[in-house]
Structures are given as structure tokens and as C-alpha cells.
C-alpha atoms as a PDB file:
ATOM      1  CA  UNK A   1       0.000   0.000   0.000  1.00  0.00           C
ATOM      2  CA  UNK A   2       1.021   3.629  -0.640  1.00  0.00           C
ATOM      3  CA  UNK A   3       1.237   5.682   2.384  1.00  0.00           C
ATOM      4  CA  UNK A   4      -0.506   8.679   1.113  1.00  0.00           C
ATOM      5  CA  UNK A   5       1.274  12.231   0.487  1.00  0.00           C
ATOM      6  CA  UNK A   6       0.649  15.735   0.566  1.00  0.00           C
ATOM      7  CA  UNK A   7      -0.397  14.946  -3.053  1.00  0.00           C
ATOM      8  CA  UNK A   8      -2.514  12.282  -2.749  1.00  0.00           C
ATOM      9  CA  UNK A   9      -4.395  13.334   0.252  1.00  0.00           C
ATOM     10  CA  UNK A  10      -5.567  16.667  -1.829  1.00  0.00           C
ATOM     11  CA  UNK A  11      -6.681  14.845  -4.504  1.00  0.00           C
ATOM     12  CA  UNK A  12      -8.669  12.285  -2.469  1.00  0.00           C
ATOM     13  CA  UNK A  13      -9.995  15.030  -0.341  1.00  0.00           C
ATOM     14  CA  UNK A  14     -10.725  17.688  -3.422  1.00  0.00           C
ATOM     15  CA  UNK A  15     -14.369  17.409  -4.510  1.00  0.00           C
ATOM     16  CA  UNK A  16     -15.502  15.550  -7.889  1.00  0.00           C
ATOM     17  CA  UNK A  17     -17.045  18.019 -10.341  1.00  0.00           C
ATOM     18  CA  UNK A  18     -19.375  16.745 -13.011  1.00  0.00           C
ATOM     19  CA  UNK A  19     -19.093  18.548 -16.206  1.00  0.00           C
ATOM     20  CA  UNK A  20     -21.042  18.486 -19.360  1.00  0.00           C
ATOM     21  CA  UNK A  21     -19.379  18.659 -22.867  1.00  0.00           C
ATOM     22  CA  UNK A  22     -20.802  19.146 -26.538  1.00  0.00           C
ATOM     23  CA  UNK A  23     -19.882  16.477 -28.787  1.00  0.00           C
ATOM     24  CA  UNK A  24     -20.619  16.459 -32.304  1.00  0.00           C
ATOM     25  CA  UNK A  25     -22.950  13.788 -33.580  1.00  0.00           C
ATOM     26  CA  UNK A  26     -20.058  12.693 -36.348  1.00  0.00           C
ATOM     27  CA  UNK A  27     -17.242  12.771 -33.882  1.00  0.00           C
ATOM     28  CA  UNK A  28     -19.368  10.482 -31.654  1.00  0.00           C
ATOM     29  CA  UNK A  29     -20.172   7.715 -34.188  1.00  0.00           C
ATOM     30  CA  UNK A  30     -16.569   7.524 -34.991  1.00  0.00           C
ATOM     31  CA  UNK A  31     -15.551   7.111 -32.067  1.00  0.00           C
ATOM     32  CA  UNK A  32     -18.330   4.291 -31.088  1.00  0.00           C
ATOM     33  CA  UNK A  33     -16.741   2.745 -34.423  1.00  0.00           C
ATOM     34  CA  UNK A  34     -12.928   2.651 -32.720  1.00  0.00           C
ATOM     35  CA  UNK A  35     -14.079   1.703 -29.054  1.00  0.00           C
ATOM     36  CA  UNK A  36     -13.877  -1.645 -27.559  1.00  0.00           C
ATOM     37  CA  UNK A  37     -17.560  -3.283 -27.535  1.00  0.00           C
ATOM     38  CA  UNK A  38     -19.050  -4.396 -24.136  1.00  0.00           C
ATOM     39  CA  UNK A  39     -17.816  -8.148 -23.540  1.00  0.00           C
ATOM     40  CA  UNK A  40     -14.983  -7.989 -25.235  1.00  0.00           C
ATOM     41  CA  UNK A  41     -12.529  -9.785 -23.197  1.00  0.00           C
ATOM     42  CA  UNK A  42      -9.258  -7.801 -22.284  1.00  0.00           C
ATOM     43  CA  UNK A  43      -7.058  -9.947 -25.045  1.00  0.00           C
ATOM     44  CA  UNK A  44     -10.018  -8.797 -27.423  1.00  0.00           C
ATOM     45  CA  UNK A  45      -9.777  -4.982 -26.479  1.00  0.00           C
ATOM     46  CA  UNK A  46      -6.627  -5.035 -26.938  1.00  0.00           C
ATOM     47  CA  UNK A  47      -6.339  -6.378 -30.400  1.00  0.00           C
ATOM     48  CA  UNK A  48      -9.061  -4.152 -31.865  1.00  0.00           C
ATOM     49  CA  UNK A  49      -6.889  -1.214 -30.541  1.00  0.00           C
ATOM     50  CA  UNK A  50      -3.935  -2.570 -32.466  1.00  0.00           C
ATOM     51  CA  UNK A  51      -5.932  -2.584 -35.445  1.00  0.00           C
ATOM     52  CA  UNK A  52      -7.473   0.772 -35.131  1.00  0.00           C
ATOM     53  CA  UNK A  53      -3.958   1.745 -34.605  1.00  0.00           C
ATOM     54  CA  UNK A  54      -2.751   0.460 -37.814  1.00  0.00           C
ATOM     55  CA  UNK A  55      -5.925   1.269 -39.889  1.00  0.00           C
ATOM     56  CA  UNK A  56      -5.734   4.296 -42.460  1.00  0.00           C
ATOM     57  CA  UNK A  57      -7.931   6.310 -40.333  1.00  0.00           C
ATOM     58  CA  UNK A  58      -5.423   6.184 -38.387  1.00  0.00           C
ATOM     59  CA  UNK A  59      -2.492   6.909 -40.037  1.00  0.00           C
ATOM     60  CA  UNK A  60      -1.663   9.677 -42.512  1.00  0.00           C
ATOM     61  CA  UNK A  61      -0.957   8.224 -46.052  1.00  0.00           C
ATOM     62  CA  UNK A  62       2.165   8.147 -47.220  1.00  0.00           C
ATOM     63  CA  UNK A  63       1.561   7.475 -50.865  1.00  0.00           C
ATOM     64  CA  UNK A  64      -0.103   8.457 -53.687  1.00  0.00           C
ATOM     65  CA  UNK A  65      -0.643  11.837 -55.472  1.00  0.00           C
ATOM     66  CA  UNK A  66       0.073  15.057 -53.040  1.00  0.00           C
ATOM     67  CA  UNK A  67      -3.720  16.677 -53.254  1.00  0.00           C
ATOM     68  CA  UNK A  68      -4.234  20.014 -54.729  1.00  0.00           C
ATOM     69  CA  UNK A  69      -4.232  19.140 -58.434  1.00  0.00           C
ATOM     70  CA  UNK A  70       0.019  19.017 -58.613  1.00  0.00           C
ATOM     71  CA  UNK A  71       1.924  16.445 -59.941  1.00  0.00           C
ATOM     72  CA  UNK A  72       4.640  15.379 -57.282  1.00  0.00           C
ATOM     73  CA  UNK A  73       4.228  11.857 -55.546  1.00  0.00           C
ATOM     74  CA  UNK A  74       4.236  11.473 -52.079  1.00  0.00           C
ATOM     75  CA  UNK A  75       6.427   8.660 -51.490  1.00  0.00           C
ATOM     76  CA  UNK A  76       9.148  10.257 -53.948  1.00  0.00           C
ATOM     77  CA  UNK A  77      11.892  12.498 -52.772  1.00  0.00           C
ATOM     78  CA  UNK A  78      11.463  15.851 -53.742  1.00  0.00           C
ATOM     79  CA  UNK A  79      14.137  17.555 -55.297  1.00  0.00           C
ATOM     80  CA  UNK A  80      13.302  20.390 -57.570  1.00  0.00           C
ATOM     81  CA  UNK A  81      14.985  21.191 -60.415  1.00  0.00           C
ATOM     82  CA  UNK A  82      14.326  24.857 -62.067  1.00  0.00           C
ATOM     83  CA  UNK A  83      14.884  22.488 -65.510  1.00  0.00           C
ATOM     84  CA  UNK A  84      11.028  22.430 -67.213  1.00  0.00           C
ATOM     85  CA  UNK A  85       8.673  24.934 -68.547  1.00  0.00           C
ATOM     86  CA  UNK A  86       4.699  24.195 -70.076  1.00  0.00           C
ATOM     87  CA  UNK A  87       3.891  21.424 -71.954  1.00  0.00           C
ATOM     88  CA  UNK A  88       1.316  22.569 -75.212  1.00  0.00           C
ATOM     89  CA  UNK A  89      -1.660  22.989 -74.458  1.00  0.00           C
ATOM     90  CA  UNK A  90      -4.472  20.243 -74.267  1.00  0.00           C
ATOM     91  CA  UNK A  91      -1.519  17.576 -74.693  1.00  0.00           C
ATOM     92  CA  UNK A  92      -1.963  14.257 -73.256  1.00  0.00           C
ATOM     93  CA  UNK A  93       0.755  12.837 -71.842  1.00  0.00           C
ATOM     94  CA  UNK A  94       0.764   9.043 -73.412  1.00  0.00           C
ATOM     95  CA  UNK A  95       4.478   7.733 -73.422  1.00  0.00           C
ATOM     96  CA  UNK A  96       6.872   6.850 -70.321  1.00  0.00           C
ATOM     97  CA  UNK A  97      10.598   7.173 -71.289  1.00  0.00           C
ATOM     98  CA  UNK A  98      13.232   5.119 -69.681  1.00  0.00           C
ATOM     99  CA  UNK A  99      16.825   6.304 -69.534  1.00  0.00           C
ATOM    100  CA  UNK A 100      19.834   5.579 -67.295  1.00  0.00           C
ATOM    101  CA  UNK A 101      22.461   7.857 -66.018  1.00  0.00           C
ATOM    102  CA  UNK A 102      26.017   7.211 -63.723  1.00  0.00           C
ATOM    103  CA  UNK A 103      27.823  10.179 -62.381  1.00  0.00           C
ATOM    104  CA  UNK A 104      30.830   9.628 -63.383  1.00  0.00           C
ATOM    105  CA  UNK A 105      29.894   7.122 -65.008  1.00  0.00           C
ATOM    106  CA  UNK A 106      30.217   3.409 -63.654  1.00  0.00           C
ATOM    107  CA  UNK A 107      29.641   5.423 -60.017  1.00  0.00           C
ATOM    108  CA  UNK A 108      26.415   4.601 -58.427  1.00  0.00           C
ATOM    109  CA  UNK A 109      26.675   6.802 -55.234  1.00  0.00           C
ATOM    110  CA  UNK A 110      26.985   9.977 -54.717  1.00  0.00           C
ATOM    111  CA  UNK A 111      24.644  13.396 -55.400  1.00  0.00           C
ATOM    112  CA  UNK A 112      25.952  14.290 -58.166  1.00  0.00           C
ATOM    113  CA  UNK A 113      22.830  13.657 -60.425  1.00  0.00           C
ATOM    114  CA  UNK A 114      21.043  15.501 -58.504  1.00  0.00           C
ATOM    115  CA  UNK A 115      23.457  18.190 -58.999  1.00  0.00           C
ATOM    116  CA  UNK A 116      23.401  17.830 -62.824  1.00  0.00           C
ATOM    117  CA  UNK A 117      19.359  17.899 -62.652  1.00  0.00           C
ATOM    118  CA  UNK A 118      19.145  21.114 -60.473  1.00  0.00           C
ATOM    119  CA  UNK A 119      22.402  22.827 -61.815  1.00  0.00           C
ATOM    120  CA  UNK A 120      24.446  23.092 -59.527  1.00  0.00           C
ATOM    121  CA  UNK A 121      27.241  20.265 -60.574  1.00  0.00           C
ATOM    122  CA  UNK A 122      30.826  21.587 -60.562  1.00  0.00           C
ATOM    123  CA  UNK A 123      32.547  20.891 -64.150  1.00  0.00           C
ATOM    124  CA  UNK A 124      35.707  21.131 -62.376  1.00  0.00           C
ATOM    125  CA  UNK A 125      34.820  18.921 -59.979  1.00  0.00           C
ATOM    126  CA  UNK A 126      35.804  15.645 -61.974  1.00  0.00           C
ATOM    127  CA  UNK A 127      36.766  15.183 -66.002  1.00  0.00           C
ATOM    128  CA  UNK A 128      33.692  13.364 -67.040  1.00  0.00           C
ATOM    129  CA  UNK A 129      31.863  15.927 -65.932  1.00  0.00           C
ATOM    130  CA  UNK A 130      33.613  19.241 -68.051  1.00  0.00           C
ATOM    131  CA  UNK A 131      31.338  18.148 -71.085  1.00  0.00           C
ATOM    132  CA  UNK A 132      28.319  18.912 -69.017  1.00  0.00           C
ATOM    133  CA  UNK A 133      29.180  22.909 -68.009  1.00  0.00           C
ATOM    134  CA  UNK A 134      26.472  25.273 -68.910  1.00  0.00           C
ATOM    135  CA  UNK A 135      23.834  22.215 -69.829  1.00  0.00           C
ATOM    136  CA  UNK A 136      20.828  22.196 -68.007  1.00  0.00           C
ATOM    137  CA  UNK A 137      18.471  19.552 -68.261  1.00  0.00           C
ATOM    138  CA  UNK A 138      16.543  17.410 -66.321  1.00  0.00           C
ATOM    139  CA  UNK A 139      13.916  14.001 -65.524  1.00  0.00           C
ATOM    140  CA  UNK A 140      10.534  13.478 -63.851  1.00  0.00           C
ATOM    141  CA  UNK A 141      12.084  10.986 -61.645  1.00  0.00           C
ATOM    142  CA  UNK A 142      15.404   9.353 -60.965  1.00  0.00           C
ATOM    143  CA  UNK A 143      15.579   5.487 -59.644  1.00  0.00           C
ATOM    144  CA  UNK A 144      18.308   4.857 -57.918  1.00  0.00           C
ATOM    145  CA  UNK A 145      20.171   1.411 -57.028  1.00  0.00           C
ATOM    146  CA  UNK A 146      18.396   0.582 -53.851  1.00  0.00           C
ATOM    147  CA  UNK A 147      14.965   1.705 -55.032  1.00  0.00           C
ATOM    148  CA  UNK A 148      14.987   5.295 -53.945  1.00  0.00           C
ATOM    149  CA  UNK A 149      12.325   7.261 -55.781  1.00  0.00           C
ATOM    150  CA  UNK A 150      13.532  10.630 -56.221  1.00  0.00           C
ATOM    151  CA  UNK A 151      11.211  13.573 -58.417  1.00  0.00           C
ATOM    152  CA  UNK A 152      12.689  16.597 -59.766  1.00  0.00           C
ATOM    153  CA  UNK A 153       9.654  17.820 -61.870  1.00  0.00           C
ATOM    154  CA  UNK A 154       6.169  17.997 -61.632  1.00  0.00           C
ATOM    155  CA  UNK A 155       4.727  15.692 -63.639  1.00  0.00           C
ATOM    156  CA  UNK A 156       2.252  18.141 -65.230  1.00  0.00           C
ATOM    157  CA  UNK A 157       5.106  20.036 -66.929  1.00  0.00           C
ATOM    158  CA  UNK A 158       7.617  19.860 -69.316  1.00  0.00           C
ATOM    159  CA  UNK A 159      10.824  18.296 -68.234  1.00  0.00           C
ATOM    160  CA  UNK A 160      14.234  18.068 -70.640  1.00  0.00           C
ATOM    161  CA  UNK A 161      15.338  14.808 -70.930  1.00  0.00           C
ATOM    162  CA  UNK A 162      14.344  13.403 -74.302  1.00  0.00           C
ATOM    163  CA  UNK A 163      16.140  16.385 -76.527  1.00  0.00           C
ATOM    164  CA  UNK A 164      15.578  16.321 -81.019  1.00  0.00           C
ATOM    165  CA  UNK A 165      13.557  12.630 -80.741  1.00  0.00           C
ATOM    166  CA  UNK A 166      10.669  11.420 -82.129  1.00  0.00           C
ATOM    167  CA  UNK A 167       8.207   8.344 -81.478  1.00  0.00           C
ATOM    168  CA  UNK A 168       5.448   7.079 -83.824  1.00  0.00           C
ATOM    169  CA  UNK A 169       5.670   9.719 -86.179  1.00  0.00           C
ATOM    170  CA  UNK A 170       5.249  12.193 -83.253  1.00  0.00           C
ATOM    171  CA  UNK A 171       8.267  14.906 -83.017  1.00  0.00           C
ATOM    172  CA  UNK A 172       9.412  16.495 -79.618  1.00  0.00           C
ATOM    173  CA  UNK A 173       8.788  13.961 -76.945  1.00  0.00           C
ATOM    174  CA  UNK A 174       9.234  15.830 -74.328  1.00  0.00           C
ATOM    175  CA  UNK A 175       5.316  17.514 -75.304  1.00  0.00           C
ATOM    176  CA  UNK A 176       3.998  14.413 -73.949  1.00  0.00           C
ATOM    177  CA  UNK A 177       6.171  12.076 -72.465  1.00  0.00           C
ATOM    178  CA  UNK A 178       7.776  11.337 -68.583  1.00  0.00           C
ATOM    179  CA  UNK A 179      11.080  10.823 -68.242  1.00  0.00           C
ATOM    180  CA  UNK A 180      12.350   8.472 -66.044  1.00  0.00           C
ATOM    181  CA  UNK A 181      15.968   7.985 -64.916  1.00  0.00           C
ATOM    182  CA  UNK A 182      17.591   4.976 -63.469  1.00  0.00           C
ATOM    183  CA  UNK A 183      20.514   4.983 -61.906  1.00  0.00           C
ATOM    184  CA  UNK A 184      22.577   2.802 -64.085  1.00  0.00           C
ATOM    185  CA  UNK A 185      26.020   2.561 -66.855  1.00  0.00           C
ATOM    186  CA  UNK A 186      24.840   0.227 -69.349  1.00  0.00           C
ATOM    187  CA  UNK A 187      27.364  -2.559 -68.209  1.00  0.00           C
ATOM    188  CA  UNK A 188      26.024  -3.768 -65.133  1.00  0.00           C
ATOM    189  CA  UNK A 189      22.614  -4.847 -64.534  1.00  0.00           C
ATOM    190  CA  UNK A 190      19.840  -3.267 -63.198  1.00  0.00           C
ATOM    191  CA  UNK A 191      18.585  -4.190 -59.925  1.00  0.00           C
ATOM    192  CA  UNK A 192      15.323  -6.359 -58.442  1.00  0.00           C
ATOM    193  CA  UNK A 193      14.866  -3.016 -55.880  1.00  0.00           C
ATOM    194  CA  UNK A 194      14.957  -0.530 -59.427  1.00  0.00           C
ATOM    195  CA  UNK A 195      12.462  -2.814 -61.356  1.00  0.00           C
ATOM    196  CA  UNK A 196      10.160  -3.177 -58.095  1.00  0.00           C
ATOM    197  CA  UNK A 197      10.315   0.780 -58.091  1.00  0.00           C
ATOM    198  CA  UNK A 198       9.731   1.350 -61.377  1.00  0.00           C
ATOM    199  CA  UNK A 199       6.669  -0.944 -61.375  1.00  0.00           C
ATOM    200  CA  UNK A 200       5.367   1.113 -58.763  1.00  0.00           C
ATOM    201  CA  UNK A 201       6.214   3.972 -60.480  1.00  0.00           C
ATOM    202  CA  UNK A 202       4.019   2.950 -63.534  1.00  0.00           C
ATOM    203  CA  UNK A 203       1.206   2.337 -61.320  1.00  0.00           C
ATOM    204  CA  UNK A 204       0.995   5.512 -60.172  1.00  0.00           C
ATOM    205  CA  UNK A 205       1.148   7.519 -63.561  1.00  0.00           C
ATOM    206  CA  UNK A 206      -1.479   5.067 -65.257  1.00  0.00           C
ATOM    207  CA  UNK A 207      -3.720   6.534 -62.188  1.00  0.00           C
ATOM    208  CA  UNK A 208      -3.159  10.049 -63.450  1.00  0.00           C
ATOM    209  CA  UNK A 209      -2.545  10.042 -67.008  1.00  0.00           C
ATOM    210  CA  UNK A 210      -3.316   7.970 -69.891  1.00  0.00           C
ATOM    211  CA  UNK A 211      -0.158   6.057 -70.638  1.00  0.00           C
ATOM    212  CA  UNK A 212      -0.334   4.252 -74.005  1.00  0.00           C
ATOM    213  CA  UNK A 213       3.441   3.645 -74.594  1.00  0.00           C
ATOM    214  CA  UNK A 214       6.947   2.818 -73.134  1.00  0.00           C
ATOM    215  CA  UNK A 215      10.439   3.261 -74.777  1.00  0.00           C
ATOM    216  CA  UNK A 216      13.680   3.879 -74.183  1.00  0.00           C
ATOM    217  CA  UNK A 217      15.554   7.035 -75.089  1.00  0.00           C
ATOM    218  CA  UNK A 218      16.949   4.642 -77.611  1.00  0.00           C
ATOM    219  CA  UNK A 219      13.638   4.295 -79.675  1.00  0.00           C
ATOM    220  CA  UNK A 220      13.347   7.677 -79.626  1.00  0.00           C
ATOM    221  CA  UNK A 221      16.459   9.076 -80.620  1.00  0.00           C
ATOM    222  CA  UNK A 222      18.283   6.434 -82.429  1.00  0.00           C
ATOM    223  CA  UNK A 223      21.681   6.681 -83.378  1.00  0.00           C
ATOM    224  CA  UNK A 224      21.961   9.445 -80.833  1.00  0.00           C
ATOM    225  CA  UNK A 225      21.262   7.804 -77.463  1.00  0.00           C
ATOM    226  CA  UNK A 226      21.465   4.212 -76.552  1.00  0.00           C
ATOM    227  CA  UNK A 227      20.214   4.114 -72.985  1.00  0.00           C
ATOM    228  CA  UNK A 228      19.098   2.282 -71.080  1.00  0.00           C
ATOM    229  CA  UNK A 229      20.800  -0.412 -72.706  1.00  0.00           C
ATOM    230  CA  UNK A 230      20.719  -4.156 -73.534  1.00  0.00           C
ATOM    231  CA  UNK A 231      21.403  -4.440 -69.730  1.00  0.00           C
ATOM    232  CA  UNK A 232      17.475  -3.494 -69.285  1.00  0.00           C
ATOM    233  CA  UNK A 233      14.925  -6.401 -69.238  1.00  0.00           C
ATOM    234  CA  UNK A 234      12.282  -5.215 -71.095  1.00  0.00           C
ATOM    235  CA  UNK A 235      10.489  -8.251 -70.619  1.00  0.00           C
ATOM    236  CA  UNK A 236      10.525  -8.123 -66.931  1.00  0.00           C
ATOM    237  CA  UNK A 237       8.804  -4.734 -67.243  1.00  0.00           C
ATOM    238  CA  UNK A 238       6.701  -5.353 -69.784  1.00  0.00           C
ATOM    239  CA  UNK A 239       5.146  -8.864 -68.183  1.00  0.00           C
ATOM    240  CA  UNK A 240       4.098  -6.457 -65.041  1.00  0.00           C
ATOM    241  CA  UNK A 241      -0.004  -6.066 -64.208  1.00  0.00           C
ATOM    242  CA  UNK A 242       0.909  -2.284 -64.355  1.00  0.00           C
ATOM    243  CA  UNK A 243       2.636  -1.999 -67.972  1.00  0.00           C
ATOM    244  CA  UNK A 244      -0.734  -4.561 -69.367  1.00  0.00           C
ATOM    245  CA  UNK A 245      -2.391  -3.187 -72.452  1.00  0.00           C
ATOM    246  CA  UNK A 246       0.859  -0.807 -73.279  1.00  0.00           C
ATOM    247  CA  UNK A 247       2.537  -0.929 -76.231  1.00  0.00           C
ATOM    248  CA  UNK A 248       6.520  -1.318 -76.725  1.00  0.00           C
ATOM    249  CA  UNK A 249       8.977  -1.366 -79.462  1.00  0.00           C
ATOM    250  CA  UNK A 250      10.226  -4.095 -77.276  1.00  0.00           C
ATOM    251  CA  UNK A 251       7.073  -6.571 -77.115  1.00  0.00           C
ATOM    252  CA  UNK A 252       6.874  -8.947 -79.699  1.00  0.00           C
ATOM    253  CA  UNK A 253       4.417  -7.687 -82.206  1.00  0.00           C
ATOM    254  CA  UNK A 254       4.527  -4.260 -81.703  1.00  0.00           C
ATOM    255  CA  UNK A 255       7.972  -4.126 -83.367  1.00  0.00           C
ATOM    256  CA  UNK A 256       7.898  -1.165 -86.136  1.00  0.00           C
ATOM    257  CA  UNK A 257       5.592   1.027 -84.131  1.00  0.00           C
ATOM    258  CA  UNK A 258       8.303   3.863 -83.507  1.00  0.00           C
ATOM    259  CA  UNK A 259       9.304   6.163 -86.584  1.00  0.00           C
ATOM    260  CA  UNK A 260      12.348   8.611 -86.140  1.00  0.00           C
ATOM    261  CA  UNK A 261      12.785  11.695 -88.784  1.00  0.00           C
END
């Protein structure tokens, strides 16, 4: 037993004061919806308030589209890059674009991507990268080797990353197209976490816009660009629920449906 204190014998000897308190009707339901319901057993009470604990009432959501009509995804790092203007007006945006970058190149760590996207890479800072003074370009999104989503551009505008290309007759890709980075060389192979990602990634967009097409910045700038490479399994992509019903100049029978001028 508790020998009683100074404290305790002031609150057993203040007086209990009922007080009344407005509720509204909706707040009241909800919370008859979350309580523990008479008989539950204490194993049982506790379970439910697990689960109300882990419900999405419960818990902010961390994915999806960032409300207020903009174009940036929640579970994507944001990293904004001054690199896009409008796309035309009334364009839909129908074609995902893969690429791959390495900074230098063969080096898959580092910020220096992000740099390159949001201009502020040093030229001097390494040889590979005195080529790329005074060029400013950019990508929706960038992939890199453990899965990281990152987003540099809202996906309702206009970012630089497909340059003089065209794709089923269509010039100027960038007009309607999202450009997607992964964090790659073209030697060595992409990874499980960058396919799961991208996957995901594709998910998302189909939710928003009305995707038709996929190719690499090699389809649409032949000659010019050869990224991302025969390192990238188009099949593995392709065979995904999220990339069903798109067309490729990499699925079998769709072969020939990419012009260049």
C-alpha cells in the first residue's frame, strides 16, 4: 500500500465536479466505431486497438498523389529542379521514357545527379563531368540502385530529358512524355529493388494520365542515345499487371511502331 502524500491526500480530499461537454454527432459515431464493444474480453480490447492503430484512419498516407491538383508523388523524394517549362496545351501525356544515367559514369553513389538535374554540378569537380558545363536539363524521376524514388519535376510540366527525338511519327517527346531515370552505366545490370520501383512507379502515372506507350531514349532518338541499354529487361517490365495493355517497341508484335525523322 502507498502511504498517502501531501499529493494524494488533496486529490482524495478535493471534490468531484461533473461537467457536461458538446460532442458532435459525427465525432461520436466515430468514435463508437474505434471503441472496444461491451464483452470484449481484455485480449479482445486489446487487439481491436492494435488494429485501429494500424488502420488508415489512423495513419496519414504516405503514398499516392500530393492533393491540390500538382503532380509530385508522395512517397518520392522531392528535389526540384528549375529544368522544365509548359507542356502545349491540351496535350496528353501518353508515353513513359526510360533512360539511365552514372555520375561519373560506372559510379552509383553519390549526389551528383542531382546536382546535374538542379544545376548546380561543378565541371571542375571531376573530367567526365567538363562536357556537361552550362547544360541544363533534367527528368521526372530518378531510380536509384536501392529503389529510392527521387522527383525533380512535376509531372504536369515539361521536363528536358528526351532532346531532337521522335516516337510514332510524333516529333518532340518531351510535349507528352515522362522521363524516367535509373541509376545505371549500361554494363552492369539493373537491380530487383529498381524494377520493383519502377513498377510502382508505372502504377501511379497510369492513375493520373493515360499512358499508351513505353520506350527507351533509344527508340526515340536512335543513333543518338542508346540508354538504357541491352542491360534493361524489357520483358521483366513489360510482363508487369501495371505496364498490361501498353505498347513497346520491345514486345513482340509491336515491333515497327516507332518512326524517327
Amino acid at each position: 500500500m502507498i502511504p498517502d502524500t501531501l499529493e494524494t491526500r488533496l486529490v482524495k480530499e478535493r471534490p468531484m465536479a461533473c461537467v457536461t461537454v458538446c460532442v458532435p454527432k459525427d465525432v461520436v459515431e466515430s468514435l463508437k466505431a474505434v471503441a472496444p464493444r461491451k464483452g470484449m474480453s481484455g485480449h479482445q480490447a486489446r487487439m481491436q486497438s492494435f488494429a485501429n492503430s494500424r488502420s488508415p484512419r489512423a495513419q496519414p498516407s504516405r503514398t499516392g498523389w500530393i492533393p491540390g491538383g500538382t503532380g509530385w508523388l508522395r512517397e518520392a523524394r522531392r528535389v526540384p529542379s528549375p529544368n522544365h517549362d509548359e507542356r502545349p496545351p491540351l496535350t496528353a501525356i501518353e508515353l513513359l521514357v526510360v533512360h539511365h544515367i552514372s555520375l561519373p559514369p560506372g559510379r552509383f553513389r553519390g549526389d551528383a545527379i542531382e546536382r546535374l538535374f538542379t544545376n548546380r554540378l561543378d565541371p571542375d569537380s571531376h573530367p567526365a563531368f567538363a562536357p556537361l558545363r552550362d547544360l541544363c536539363v533534367s527528368a521526372h524521376f530518378l531510380i536509384r540502385r536501392n529503389g529510392g524514388l527521387l522527383q525533380f519535376v512535376d509531372t504536369d510540366r515539361r521536363a528536358w530529358h528526351a532532346g531532337v527525338s521522335s516516337f510514332a511519327g510524333r516529333e518532340r517527346c518531351n510535349d507528352f512524355s515522362i522521363g524516367v531515370e535509373l541509376e545505371g552505366d549500361g554494363v552492369h545490370r539493373f537491380t530487383a529493388a529498381q524494377y520493383r520501383a519502377l513498377r510502382r512507379l508505372l502504377g501511379r502515372l497510369r492513375e493520373r494520365y493515360p499512358l499508351r506507350s513505353v520506350a527507351g531514349h533509344s527508340d526515340i532518338a536512335p543513333g543518338r542515345k542508346h540508354d538504357p541499354g541491352p542491360r534493361f529487361d524489357w520483358p521483366r517490365l513489360l510482363r508487369a499487371r501495371q505496364a498490361n495493355g501498353m505498347e513497346s517497341a520491345k514486345r513482340k508484335g509491336v515491333a515497327g511502331c516507332l518512326s524517327a525523322t
